[in-house]
PDB file of N, CA and C in Angstrom:
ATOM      1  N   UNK A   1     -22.698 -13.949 -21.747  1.00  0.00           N
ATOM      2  CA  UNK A   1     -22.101 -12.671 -21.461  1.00  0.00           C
ATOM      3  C   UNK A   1     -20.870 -12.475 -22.340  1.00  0.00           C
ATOM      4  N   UNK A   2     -20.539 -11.494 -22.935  1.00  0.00           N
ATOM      5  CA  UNK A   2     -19.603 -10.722 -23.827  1.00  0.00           C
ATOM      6  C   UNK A   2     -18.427 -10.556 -22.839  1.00  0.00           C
ATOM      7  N   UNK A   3     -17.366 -11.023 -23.579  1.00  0.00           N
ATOM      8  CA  UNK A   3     -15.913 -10.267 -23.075  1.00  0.00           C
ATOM      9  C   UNK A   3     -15.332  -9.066 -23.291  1.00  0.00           C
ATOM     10  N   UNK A   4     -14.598  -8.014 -22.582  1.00  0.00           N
ATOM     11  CA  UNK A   4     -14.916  -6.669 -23.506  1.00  0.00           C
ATOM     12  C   UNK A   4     -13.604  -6.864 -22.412  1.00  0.00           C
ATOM     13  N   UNK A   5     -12.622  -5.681 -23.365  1.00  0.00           N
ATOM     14  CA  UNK A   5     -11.451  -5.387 -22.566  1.00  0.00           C
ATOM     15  C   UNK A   5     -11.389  -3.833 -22.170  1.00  0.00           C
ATOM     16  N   UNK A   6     -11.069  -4.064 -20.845  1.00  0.00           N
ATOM     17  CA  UNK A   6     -11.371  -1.857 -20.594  1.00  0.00           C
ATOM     18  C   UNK A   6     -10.020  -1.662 -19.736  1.00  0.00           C
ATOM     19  N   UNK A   7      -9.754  -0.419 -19.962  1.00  0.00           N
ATOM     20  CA  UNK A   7      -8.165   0.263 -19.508  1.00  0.00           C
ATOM     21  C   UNK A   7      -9.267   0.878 -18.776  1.00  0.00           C
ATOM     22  N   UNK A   8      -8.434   1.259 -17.717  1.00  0.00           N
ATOM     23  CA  UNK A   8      -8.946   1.808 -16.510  1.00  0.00           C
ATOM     24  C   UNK A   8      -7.635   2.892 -15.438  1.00  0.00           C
ATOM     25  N   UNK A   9      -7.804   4.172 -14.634  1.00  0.00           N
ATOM     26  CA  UNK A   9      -6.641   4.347 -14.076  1.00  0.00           C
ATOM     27  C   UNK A   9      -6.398   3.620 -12.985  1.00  0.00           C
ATOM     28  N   UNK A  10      -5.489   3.377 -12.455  1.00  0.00           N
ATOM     29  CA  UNK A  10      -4.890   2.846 -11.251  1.00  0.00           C
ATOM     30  C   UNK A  10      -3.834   4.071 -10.427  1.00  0.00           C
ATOM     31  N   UNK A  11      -3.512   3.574  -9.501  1.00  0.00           N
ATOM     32  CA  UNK A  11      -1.869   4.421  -8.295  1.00  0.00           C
ATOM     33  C   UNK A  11      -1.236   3.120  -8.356  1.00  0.00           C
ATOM     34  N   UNK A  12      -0.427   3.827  -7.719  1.00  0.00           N
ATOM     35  CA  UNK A  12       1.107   2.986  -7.530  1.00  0.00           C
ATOM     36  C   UNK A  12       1.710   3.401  -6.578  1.00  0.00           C
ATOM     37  N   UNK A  13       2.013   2.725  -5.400  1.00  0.00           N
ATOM     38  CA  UNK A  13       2.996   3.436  -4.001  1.00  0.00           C
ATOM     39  C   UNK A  13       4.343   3.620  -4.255  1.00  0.00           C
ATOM     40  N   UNK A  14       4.701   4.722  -4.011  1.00  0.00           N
ATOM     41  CA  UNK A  14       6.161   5.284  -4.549  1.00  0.00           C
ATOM     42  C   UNK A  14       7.034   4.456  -3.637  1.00  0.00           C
ATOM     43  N   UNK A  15       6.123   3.753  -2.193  1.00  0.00           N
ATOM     44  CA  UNK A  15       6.943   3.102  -0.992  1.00  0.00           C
ATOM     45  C   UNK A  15       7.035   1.615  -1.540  1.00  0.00           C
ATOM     46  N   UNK A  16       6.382   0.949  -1.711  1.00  0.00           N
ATOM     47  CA  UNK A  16       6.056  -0.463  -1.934  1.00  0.00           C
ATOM     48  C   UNK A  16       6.206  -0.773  -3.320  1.00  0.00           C
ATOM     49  N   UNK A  17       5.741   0.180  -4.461  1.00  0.00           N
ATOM     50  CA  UNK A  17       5.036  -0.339  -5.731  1.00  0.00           C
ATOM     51  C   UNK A  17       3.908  -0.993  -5.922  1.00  0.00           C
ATOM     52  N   UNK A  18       3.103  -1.158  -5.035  1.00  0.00           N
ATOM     53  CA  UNK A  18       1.903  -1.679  -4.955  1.00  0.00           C
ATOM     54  C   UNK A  18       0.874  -1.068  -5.944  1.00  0.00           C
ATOM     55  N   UNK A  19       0.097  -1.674  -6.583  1.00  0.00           N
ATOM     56  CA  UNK A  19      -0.428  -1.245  -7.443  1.00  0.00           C
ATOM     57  C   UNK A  19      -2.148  -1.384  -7.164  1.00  0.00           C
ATOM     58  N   UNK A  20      -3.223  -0.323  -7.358  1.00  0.00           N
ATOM     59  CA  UNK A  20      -4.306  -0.599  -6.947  1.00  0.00           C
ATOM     60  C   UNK A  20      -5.093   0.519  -7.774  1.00  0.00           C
ATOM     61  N   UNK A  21      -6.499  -0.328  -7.955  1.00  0.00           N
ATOM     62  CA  UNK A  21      -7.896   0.670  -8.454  1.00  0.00           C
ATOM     63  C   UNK A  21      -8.413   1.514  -7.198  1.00  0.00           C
ATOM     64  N   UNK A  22      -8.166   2.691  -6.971  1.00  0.00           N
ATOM     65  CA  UNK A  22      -9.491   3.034  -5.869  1.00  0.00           C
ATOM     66  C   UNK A  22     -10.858   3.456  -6.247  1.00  0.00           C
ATOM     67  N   UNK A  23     -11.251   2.843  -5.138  1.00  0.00           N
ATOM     68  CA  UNK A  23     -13.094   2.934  -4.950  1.00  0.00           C
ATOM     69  C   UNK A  23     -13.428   3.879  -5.495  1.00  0.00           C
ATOM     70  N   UNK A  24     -13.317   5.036  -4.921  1.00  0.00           N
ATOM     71  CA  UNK A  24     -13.789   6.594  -5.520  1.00  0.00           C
ATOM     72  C   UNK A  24     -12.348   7.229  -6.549  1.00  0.00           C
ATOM     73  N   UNK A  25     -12.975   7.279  -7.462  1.00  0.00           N
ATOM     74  CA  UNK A  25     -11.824   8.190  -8.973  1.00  0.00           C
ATOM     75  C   UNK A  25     -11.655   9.362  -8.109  1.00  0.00           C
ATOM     76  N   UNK A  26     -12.612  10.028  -7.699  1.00  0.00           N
ATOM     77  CA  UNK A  26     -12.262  11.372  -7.286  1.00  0.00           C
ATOM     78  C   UNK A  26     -12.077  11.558  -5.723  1.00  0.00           C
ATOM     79  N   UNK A  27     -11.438  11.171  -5.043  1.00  0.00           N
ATOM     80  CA  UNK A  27     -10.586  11.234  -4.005  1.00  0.00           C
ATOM     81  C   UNK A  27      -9.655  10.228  -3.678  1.00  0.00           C
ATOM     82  N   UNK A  28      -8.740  11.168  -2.926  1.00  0.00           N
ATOM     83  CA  UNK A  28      -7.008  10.150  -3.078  1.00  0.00           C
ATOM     84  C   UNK A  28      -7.554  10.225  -1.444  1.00  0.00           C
ATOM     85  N   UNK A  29      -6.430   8.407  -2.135  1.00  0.00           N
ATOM     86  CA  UNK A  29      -6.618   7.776  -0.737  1.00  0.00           C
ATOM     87  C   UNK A  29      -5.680   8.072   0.290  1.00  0.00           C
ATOM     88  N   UNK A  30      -6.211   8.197   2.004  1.00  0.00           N
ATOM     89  CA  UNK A  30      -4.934   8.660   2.744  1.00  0.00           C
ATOM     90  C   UNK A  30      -3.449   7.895   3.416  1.00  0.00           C
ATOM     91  N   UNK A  31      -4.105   6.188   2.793  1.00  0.00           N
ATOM     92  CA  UNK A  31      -2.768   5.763   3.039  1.00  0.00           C
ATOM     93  C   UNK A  31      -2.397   4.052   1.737  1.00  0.00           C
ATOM     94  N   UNK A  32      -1.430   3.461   1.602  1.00  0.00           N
ATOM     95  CA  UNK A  32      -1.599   2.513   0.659  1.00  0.00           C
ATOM     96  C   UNK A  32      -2.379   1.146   1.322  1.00  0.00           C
ATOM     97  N   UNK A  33      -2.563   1.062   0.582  1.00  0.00           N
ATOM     98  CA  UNK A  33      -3.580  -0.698   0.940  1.00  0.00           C
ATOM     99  C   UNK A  33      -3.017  -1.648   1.361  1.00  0.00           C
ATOM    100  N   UNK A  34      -1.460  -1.626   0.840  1.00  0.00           N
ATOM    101  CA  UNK A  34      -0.848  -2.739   0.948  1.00  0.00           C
ATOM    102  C   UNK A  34       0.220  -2.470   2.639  1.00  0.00           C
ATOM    103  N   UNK A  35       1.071  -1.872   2.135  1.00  0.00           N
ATOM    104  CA  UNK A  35       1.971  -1.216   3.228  1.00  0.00           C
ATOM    105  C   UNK A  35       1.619   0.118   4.186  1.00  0.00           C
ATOM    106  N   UNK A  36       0.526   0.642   4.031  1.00  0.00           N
ATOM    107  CA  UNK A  36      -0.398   1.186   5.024  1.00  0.00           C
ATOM    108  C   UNK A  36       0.539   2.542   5.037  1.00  0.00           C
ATOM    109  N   UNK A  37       1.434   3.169   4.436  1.00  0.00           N
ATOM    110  CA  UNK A  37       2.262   4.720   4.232  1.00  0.00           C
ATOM    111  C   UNK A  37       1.144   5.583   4.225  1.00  0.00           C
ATOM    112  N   UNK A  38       1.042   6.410   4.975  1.00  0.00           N
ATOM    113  CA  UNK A  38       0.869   7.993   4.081  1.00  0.00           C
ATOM    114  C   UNK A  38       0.995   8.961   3.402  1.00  0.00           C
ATOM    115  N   UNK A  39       2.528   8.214   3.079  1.00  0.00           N
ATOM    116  CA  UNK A  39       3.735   9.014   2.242  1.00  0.00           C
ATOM    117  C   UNK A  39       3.827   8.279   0.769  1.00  0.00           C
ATOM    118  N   UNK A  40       2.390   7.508   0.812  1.00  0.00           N
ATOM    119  CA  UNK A  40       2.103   6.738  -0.657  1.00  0.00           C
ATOM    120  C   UNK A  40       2.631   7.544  -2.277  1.00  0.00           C
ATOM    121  N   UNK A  41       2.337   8.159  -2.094  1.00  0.00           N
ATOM    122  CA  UNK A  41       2.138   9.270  -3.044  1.00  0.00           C
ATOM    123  C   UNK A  41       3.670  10.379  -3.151  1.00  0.00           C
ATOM    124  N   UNK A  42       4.708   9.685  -2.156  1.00  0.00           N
ATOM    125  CA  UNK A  42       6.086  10.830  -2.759  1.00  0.00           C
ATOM    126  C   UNK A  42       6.822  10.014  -2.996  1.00  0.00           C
ATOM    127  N   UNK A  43       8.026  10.367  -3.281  1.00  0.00           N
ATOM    128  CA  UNK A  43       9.198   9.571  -3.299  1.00  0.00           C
ATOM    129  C   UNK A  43      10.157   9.707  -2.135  1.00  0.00           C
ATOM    130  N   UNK A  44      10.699   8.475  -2.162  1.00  0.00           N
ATOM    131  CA  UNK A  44      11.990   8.458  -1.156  1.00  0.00           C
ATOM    132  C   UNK A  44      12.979   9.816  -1.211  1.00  0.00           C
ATOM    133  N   UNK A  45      13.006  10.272  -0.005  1.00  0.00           N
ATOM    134  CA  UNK A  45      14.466  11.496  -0.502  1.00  0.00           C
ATOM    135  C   UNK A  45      15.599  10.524  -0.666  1.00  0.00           C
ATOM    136  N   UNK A  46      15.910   9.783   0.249  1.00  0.00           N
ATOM    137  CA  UNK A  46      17.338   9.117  -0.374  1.00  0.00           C
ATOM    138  C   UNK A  46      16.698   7.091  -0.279  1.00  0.00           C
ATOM    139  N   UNK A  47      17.543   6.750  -1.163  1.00  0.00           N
ATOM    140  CA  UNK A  47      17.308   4.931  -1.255  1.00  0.00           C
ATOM    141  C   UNK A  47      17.789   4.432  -0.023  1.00  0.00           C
ATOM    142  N   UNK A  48      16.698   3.433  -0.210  1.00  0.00           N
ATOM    143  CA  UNK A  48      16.668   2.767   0.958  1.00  0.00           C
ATOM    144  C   UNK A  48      18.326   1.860   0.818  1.00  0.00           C
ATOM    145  N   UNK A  49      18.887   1.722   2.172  1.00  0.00           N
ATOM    146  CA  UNK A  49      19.935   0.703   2.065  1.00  0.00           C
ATOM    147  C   UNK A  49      19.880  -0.601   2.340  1.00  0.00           C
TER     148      UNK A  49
END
């Protein structure tokens, strides 16, 4: 078998930084994989202390 290198997209939790491939390209997922947010996808209004 051949080695082949492929770029691919990924997300990133704006909460965690967790980084992940999802299953389906064409639908966003409703919460992160890692830290389980629903708020995966915004940013903090203010930093955490």
């Amino acid at each position: 078998m051949a080695k082949v290198k492929l770029t691919v997209w990924g997300l990133r939790c704006e909460r965690c930084s967790h980084e992940w491939v999802p299953r389906d390209p064409d639908e966003e997922p409703r919460v992160c994989p890692k830290c389980k947010s629903p708020y995966w996808n915004r940013p903090r209004k203010q930093a955490k202390k």
